[in-house]
PDB file of N, CA and C in Angstrom:
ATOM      1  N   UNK A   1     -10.781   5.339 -17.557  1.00  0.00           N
ATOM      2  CA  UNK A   1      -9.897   6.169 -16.745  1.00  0.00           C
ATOM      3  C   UNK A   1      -8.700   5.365 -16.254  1.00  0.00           C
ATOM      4  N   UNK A   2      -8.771   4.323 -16.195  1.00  0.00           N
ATOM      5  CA  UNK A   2      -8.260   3.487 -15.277  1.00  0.00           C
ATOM      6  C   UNK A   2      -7.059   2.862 -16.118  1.00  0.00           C
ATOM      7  N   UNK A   3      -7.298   2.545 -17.410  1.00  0.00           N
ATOM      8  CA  UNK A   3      -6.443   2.208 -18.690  1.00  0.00           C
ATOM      9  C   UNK A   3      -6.072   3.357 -19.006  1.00  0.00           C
ATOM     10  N   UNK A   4      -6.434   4.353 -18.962  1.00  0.00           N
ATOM     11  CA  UNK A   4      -5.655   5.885 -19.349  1.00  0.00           C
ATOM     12  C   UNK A   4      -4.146   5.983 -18.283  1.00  0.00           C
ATOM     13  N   UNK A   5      -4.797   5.670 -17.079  1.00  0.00           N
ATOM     14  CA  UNK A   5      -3.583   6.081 -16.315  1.00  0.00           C
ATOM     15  C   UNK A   5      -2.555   5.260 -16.601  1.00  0.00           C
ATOM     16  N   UNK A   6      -2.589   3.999 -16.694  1.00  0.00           N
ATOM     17  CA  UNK A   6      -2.156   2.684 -16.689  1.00  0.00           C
ATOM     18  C   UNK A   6      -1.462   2.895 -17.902  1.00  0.00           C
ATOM     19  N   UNK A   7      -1.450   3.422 -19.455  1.00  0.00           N
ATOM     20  CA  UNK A   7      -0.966   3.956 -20.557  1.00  0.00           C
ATOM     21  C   UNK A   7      -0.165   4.445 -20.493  1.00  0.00           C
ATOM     22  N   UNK A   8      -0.260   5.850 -19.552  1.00  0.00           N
ATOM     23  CA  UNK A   8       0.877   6.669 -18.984  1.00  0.00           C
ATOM     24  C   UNK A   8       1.551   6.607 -18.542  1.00  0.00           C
ATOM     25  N   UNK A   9       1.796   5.567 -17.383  1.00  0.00           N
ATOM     26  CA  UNK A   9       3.017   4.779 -16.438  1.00  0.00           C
ATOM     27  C   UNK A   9       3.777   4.363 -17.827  1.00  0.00           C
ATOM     28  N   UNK A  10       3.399   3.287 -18.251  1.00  0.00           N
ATOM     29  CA  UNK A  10       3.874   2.528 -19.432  1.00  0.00           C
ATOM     30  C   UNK A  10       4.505   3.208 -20.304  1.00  0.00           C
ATOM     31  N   UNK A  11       3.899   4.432 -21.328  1.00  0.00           N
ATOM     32  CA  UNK A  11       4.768   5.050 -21.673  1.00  0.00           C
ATOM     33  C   UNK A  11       6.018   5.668 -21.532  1.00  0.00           C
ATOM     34  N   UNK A  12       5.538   6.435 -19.841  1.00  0.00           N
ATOM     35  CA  UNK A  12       6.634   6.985 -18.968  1.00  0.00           C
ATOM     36  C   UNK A  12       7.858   6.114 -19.086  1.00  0.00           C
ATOM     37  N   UNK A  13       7.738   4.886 -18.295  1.00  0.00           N
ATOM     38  CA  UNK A  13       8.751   3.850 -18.419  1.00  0.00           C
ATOM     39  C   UNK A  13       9.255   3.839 -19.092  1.00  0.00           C
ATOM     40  N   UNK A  14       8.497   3.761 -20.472  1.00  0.00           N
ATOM     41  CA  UNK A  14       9.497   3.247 -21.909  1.00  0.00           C
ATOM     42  C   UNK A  14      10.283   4.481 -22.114  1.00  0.00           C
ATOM     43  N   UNK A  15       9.979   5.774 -21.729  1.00  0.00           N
ATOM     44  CA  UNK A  15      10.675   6.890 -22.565  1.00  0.00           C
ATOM     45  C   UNK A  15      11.822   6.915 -21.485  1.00  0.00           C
ATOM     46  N   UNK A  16      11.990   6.417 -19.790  1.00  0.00           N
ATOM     47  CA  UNK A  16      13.162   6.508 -19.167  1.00  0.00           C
ATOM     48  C   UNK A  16      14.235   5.539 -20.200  1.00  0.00           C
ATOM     49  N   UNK A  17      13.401   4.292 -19.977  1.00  0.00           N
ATOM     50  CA  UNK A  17      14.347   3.224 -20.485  1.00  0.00           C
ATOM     51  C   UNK A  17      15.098   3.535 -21.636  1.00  0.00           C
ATOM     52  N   UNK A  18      14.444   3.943 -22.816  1.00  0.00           N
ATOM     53  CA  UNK A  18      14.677   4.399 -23.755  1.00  0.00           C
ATOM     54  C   UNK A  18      16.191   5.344 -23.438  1.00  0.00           C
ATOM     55  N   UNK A  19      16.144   6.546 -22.414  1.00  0.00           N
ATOM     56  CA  UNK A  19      16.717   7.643 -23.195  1.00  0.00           C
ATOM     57  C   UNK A  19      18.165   6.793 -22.207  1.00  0.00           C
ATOM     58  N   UNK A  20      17.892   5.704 -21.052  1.00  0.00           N
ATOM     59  CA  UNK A  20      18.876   5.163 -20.080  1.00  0.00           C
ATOM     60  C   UNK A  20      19.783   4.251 -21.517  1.00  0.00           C
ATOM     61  N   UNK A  21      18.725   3.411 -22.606  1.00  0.00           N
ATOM     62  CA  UNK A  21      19.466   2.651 -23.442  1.00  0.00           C
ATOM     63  C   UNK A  21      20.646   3.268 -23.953  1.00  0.00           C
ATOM     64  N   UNK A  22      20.558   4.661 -24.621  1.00  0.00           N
ATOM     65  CA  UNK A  22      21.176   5.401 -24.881  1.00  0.00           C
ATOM     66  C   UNK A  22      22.896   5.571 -24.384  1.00  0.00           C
ATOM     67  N   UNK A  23      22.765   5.481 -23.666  1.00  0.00           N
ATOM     68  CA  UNK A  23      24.091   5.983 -22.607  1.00  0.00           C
ATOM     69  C   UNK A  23      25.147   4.295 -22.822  1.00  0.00           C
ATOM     70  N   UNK A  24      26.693   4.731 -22.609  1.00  0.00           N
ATOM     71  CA  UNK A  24      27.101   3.680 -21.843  1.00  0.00           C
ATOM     72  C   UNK A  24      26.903   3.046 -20.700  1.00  0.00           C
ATOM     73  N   UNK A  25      26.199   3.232 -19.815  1.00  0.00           N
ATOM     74  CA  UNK A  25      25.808   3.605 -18.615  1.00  0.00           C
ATOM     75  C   UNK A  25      24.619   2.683 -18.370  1.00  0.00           C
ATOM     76  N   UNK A  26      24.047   2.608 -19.488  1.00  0.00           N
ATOM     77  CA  UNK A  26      22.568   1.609 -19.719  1.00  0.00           C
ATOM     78  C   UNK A  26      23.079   0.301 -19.852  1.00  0.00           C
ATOM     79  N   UNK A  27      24.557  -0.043 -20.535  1.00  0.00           N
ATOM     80  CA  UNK A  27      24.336  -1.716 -20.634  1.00  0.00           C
ATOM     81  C   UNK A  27      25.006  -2.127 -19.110  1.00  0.00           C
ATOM     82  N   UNK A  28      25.126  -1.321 -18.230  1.00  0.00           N
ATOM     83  CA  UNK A  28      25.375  -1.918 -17.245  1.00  0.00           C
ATOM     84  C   UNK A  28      24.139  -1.661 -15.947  1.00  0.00           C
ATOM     85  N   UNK A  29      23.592  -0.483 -15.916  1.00  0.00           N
ATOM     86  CA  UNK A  29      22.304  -0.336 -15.441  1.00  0.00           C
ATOM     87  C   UNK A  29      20.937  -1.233 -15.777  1.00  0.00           C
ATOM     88  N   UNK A  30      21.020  -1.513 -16.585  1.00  0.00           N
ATOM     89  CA  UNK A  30      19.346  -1.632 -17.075  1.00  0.00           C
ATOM     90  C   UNK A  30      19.122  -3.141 -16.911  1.00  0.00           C
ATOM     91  N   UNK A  31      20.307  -3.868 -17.093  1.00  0.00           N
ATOM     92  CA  UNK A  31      20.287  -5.315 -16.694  1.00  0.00           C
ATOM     93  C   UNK A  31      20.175  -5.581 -15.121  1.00  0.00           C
ATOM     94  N   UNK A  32      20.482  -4.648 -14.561  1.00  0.00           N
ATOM     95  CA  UNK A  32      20.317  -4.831 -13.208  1.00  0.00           C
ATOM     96  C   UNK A  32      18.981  -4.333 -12.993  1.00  0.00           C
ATOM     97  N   UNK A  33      18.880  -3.456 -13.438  1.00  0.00           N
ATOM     98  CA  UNK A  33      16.798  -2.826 -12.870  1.00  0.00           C
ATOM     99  C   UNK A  33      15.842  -3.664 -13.682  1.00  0.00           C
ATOM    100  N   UNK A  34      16.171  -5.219 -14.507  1.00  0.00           N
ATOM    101  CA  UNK A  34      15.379  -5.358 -14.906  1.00  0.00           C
ATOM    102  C   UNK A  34      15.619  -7.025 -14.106  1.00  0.00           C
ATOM    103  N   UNK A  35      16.907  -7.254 -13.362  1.00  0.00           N
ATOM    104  CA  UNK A  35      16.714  -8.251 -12.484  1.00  0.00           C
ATOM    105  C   UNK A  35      16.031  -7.880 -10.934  1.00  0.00           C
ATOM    106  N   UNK A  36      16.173  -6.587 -10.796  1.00  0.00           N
ATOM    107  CA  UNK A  36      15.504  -5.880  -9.975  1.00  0.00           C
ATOM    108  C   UNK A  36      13.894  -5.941 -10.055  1.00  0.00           C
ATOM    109  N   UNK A  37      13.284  -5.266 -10.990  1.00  0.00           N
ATOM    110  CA  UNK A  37      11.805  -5.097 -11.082  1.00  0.00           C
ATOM    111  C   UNK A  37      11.580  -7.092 -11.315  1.00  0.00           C
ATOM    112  N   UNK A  38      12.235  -7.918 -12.211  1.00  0.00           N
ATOM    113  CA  UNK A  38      11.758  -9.159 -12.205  1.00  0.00           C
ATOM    114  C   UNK A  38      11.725  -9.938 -10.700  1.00  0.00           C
ATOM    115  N   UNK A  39      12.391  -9.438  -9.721  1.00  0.00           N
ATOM    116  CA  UNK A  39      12.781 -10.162  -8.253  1.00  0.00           C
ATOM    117  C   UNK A  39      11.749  -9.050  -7.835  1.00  0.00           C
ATOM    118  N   UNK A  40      11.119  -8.170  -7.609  1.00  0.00           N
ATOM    119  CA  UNK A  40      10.118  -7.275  -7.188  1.00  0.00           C
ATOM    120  C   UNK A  40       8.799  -8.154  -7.564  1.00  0.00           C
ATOM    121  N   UNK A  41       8.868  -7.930  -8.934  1.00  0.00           N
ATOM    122  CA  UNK A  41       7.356  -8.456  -9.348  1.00  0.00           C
ATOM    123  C   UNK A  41       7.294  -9.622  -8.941  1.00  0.00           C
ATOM    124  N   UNK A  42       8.222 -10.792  -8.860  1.00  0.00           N
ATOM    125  CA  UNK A  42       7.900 -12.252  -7.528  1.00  0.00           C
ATOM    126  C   UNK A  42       7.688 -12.210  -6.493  1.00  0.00           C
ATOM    127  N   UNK A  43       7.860 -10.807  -6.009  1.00  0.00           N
ATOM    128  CA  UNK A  43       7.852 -11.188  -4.632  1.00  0.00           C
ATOM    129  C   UNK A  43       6.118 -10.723  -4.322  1.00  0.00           C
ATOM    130  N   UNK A  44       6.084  -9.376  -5.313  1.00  0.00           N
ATOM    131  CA  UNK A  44       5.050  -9.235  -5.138  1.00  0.00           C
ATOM    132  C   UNK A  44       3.565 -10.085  -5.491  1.00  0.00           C
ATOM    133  N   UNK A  45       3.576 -11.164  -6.614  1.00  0.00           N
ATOM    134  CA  UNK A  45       2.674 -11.765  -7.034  1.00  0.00           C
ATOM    135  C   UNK A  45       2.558 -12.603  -5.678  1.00  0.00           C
ATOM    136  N   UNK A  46       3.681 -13.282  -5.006  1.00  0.00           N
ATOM    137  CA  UNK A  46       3.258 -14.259  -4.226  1.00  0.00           C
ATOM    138  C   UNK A  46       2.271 -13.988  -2.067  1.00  0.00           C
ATOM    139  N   UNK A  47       2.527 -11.798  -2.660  1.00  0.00           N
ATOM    140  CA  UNK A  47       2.351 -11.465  -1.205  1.00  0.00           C
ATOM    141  C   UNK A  47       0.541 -11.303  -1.684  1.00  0.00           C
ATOM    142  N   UNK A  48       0.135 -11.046  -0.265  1.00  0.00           N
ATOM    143  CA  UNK A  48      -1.024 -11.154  -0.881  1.00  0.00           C
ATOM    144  C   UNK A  48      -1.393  -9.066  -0.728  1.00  0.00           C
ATOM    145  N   UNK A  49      -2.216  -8.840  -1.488  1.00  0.00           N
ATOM    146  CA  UNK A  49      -2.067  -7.269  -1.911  1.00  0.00           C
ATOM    147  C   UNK A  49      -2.972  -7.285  -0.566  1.00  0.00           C
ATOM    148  N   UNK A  50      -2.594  -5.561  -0.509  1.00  0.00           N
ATOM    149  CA  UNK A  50      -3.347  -4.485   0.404  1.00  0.00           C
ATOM    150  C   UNK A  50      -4.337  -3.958  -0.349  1.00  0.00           C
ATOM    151  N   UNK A  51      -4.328  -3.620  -1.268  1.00  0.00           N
ATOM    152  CA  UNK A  51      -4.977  -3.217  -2.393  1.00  0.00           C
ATOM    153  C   UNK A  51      -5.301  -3.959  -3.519  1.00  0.00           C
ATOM    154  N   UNK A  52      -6.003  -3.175  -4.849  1.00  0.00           N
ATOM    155  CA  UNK A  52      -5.988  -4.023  -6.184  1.00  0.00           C
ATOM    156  C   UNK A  52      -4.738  -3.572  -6.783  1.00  0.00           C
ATOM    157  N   UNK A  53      -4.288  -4.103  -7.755  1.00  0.00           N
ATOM    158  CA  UNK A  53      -2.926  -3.660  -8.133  1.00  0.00           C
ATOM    159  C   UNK A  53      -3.384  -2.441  -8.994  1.00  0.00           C
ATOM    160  N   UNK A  54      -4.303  -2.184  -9.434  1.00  0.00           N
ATOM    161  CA  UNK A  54      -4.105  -0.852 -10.011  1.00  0.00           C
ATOM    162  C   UNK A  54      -4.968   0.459  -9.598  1.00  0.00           C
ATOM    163  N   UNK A  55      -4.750   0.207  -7.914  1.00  0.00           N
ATOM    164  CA  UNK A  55      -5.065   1.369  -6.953  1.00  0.00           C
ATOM    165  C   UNK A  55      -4.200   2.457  -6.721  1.00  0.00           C
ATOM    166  N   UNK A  56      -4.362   4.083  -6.915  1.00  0.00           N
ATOM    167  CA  UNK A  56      -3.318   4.673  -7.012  1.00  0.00           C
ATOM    168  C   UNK A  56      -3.644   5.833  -6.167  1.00  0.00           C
ATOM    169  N   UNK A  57      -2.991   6.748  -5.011  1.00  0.00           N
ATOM    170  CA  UNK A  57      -3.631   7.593  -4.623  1.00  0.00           C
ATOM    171  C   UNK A  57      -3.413   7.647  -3.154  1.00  0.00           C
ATOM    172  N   UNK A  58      -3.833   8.149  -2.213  1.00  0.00           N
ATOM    173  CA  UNK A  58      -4.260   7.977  -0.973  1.00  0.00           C
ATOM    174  C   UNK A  58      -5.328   7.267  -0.446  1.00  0.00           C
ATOM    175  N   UNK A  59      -5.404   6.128   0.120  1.00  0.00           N
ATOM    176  CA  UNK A  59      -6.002   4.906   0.399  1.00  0.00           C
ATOM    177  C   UNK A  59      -6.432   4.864   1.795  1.00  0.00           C
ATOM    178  N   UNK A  60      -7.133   4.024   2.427  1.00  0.00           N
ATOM    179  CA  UNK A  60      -7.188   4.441   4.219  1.00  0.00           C
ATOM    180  C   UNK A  60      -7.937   2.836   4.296  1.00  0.00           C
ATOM    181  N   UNK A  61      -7.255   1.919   5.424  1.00  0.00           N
ATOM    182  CA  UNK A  61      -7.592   0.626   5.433  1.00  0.00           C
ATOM    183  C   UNK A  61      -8.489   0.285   7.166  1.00  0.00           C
ATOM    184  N   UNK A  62      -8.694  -0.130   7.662  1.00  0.00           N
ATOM    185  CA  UNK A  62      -9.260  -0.398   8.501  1.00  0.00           C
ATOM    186  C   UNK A  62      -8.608  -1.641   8.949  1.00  0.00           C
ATOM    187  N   UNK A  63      -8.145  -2.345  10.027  1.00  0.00           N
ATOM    188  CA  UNK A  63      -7.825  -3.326  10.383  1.00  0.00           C
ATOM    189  C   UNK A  63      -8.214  -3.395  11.819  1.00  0.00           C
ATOM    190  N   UNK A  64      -9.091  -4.560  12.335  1.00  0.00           N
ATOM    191  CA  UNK A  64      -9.773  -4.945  13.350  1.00  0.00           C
ATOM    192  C   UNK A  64      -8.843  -6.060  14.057  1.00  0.00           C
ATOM    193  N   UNK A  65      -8.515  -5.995  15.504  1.00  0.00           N
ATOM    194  CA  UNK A  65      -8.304  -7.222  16.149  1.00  0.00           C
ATOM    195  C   UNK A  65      -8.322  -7.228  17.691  1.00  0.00           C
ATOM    196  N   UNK A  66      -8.291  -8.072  18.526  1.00  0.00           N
ATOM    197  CA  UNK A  66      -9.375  -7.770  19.689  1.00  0.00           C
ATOM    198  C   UNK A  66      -7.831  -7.488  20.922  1.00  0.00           C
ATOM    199  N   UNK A  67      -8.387  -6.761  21.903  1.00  0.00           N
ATOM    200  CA  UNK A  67      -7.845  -5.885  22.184  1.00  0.00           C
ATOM    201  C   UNK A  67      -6.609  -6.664  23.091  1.00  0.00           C
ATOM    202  N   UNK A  68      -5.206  -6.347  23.757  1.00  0.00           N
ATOM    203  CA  UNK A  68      -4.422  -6.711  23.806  1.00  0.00           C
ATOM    204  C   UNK A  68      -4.490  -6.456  25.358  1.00  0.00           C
ATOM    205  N   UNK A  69      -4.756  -5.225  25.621  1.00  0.00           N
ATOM    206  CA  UNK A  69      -4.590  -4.838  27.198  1.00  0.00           C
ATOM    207  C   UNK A  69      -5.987  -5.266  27.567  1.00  0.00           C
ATOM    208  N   UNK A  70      -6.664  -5.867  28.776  1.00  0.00           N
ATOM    209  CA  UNK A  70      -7.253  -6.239  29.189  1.00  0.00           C
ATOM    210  C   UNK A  70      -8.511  -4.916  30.108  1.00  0.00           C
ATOM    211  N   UNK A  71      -7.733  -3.973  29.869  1.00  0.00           N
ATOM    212  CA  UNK A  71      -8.485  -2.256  30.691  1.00  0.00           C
ATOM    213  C   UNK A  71      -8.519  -1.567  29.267  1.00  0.00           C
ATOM    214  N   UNK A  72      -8.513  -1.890  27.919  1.00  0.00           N
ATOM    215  CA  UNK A  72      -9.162  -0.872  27.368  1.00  0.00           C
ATOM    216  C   UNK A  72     -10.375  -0.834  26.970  1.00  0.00           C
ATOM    217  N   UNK A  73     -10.475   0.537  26.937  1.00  0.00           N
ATOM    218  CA  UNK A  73     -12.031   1.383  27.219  1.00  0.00           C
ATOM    219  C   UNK A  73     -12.856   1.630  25.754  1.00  0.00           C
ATOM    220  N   UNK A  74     -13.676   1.542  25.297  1.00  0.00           N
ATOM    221  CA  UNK A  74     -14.293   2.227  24.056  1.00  0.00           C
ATOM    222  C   UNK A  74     -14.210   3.692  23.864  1.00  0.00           C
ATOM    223  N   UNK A  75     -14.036   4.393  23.244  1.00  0.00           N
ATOM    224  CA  UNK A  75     -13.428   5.567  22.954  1.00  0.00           C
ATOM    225  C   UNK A  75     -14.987   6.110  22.690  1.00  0.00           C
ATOM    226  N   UNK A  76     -15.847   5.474  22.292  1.00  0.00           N
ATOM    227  CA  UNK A  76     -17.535   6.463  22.650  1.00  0.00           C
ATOM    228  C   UNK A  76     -18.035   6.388  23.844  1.00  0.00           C
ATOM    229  N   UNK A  77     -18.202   5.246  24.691  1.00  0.00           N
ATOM    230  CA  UNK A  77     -18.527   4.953  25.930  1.00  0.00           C
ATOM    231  C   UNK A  77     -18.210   4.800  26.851  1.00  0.00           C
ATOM    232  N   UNK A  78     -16.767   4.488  27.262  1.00  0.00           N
ATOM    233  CA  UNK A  78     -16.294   4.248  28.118  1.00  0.00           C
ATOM    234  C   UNK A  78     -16.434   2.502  28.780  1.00  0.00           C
ATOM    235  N   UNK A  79     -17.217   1.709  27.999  1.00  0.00           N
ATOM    236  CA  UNK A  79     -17.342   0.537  28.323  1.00  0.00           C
ATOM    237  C   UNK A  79     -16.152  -0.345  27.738  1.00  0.00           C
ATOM    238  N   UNK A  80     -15.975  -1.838  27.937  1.00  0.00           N
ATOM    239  CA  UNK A  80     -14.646  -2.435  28.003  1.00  0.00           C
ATOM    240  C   UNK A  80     -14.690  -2.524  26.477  1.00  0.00           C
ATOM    241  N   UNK A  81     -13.307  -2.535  25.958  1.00  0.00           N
ATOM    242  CA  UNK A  81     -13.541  -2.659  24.522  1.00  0.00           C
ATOM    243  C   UNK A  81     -13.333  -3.834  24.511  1.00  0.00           C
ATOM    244  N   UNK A  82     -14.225  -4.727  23.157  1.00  0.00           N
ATOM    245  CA  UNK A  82     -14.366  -5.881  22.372  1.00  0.00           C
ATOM    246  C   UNK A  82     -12.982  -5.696  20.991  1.00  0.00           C
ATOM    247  N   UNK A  83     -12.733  -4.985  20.837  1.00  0.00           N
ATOM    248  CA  UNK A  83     -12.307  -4.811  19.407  1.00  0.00           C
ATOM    249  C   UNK A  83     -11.250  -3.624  19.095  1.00  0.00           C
ATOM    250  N   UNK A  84     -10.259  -3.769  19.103  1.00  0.00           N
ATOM    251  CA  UNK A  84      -9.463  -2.542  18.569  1.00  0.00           C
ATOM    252  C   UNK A  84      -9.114  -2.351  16.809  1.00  0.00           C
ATOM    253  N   UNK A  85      -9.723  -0.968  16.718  1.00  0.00           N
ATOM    254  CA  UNK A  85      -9.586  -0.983  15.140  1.00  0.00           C
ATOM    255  C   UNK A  85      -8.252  -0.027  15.158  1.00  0.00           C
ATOM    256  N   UNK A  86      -7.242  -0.380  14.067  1.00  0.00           N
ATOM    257  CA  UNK A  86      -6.561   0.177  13.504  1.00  0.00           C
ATOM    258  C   UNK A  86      -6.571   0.555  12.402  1.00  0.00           C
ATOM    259  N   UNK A  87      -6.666   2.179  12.316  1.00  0.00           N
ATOM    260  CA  UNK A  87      -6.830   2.739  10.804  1.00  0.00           C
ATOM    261  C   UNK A  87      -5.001   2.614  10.319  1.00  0.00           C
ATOM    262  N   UNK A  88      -5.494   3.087   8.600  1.00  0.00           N
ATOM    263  CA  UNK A  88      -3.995   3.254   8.223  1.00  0.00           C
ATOM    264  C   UNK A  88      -4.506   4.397   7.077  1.00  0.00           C
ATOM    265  N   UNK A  89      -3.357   5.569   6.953  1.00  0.00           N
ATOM    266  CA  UNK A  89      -3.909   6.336   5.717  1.00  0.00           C
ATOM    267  C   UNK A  89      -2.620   6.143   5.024  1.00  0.00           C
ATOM    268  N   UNK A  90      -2.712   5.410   3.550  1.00  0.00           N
ATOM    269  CA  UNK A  90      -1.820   5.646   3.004  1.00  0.00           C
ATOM    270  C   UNK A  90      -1.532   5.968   1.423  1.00  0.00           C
ATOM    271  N   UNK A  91      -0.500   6.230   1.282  1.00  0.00           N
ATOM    272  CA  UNK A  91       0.010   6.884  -0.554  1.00  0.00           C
ATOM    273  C   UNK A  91      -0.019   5.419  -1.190  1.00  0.00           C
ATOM    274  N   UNK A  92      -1.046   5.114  -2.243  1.00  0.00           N
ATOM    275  CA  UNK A  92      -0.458   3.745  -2.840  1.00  0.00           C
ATOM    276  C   UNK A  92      -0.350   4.252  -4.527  1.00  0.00           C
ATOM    277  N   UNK A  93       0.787   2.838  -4.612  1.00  0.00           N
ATOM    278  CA  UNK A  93       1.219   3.058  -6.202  1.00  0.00           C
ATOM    279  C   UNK A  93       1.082   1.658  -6.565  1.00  0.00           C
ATOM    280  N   UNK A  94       0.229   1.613  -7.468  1.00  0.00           N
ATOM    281  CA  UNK A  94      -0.209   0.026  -8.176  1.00  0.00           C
ATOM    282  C   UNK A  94      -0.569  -0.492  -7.266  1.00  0.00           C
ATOM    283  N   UNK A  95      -1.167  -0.238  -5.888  1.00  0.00           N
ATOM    284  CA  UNK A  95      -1.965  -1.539  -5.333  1.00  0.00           C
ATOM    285  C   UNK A  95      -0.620  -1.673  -3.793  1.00  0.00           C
ATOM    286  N   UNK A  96       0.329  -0.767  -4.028  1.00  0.00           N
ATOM    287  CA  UNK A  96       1.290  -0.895  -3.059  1.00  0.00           C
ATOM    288  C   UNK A  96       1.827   0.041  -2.292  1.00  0.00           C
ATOM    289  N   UNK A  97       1.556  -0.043  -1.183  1.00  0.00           N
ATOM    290  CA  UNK A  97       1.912   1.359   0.063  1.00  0.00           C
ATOM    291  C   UNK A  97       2.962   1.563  -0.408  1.00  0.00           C
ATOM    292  N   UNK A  98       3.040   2.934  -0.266  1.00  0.00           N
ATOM    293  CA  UNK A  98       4.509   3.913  -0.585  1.00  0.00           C
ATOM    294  C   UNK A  98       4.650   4.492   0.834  1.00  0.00           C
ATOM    295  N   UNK A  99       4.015   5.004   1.012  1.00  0.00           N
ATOM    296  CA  UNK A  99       4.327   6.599   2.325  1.00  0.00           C
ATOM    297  C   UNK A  99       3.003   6.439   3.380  1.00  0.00           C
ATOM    298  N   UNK A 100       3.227   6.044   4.893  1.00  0.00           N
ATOM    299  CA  UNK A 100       2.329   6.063   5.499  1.00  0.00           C
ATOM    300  C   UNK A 100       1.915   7.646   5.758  1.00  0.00           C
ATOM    301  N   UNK A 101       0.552   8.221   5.697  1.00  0.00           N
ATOM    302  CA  UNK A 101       0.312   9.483   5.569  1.00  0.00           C
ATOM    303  C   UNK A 101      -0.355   9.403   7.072  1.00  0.00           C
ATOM    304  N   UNK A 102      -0.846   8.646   7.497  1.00  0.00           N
ATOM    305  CA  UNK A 102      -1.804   8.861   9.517  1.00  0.00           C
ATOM    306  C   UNK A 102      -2.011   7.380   9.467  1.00  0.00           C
ATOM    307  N   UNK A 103      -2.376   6.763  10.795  1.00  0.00           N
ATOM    308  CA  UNK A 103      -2.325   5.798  11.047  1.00  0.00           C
ATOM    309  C   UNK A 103      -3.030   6.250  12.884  1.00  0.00           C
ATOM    310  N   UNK A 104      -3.882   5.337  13.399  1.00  0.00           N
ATOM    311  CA  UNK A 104      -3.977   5.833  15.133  1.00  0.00           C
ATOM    312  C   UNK A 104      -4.895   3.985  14.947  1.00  0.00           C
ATOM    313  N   UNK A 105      -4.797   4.091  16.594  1.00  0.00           N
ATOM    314  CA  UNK A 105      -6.352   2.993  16.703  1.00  0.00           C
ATOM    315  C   UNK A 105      -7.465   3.610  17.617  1.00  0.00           C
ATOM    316  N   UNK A 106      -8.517   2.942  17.716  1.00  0.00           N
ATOM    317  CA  UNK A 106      -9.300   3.203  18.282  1.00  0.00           C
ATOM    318  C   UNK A 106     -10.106   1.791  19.050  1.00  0.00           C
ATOM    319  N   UNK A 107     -10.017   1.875  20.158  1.00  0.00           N
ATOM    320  CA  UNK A 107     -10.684   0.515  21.229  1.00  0.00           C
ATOM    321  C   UNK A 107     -12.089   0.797  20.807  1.00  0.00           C
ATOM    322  N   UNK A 108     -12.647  -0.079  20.730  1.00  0.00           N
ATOM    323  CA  UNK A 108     -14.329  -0.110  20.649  1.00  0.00           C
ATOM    324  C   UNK A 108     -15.231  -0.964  21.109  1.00  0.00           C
ATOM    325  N   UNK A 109     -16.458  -0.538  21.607  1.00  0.00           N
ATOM    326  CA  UNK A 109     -16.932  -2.116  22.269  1.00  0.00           C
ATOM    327  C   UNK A 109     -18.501  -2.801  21.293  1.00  0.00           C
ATOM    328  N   UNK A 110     -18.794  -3.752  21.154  1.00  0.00           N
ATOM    329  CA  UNK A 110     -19.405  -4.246  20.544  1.00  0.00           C
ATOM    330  C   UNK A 110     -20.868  -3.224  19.897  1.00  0.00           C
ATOM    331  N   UNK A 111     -21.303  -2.583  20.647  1.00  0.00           N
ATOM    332  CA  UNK A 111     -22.637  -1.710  20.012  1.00  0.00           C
ATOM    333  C   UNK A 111     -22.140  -0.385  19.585  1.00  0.00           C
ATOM    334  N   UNK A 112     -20.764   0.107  18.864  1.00  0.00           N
ATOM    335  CA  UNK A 112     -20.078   1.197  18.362  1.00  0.00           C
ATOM    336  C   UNK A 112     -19.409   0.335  17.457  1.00  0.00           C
ATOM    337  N   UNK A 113     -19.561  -0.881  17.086  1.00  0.00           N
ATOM    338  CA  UNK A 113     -18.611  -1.422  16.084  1.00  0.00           C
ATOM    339  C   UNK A 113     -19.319  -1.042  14.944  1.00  0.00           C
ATOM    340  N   UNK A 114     -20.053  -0.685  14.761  1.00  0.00           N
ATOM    341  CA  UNK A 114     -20.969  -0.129  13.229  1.00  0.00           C
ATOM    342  C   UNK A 114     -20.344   1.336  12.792  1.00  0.00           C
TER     343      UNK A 114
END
């Protein structure tokens, strides 16, 4: 499934590029979108991913870190929170956020961290 989709991008591509070669318009475009995607793809090999690179879809991440205000509460109990989780819901393409779709946090205290 996963090489199917991955086929289809690829093709896709080639048939833009293709019909962009075409044009006068392409020998001055295409050298630039291909110093473009080459300065993209460095930057991206050296970040470290959110994803696998060939994650595609609506994604939702979890990120934990301990809480900032010193009065927040656990959102089940009301006891002091240990831990604030931050969700993220997002659109990814190859392994790379496009469109944040929801995002909130939630304070939590150590016996609700499960």
């Amino acid at each position: 499934m996963r090489l199917r989709r991955e086929l289809v991008v690829v093709v896709a591509l080639l048939v833009v590029i293709g019909a962009l070669a075409r044009t006068s318009a392409g020998r001055f475009v295409l050298p630039l979108v291909a110093v473009g995607v080459a300065a993209s793809l460095g930057y991206l090999l050296f970040k470290t991913p959110a994803y696998s690179r060939t994650t595609l879809g609506p994604r939702t991440r979890l990120l934990e870190s301990a809480p900032s205000a010193t009065d927040a509460t656990c959102v089940e109990c009301d006891a002091p929170a240990t831990t604030v989780r931050h969700y993220v819901r997002e659109w990814v393409i190859l392994g790379v956020p496009v469109v944040l779709l929801d995002d909130g946090r939630n304070p939590v205290c150590d016996e609700h961290r499960d």
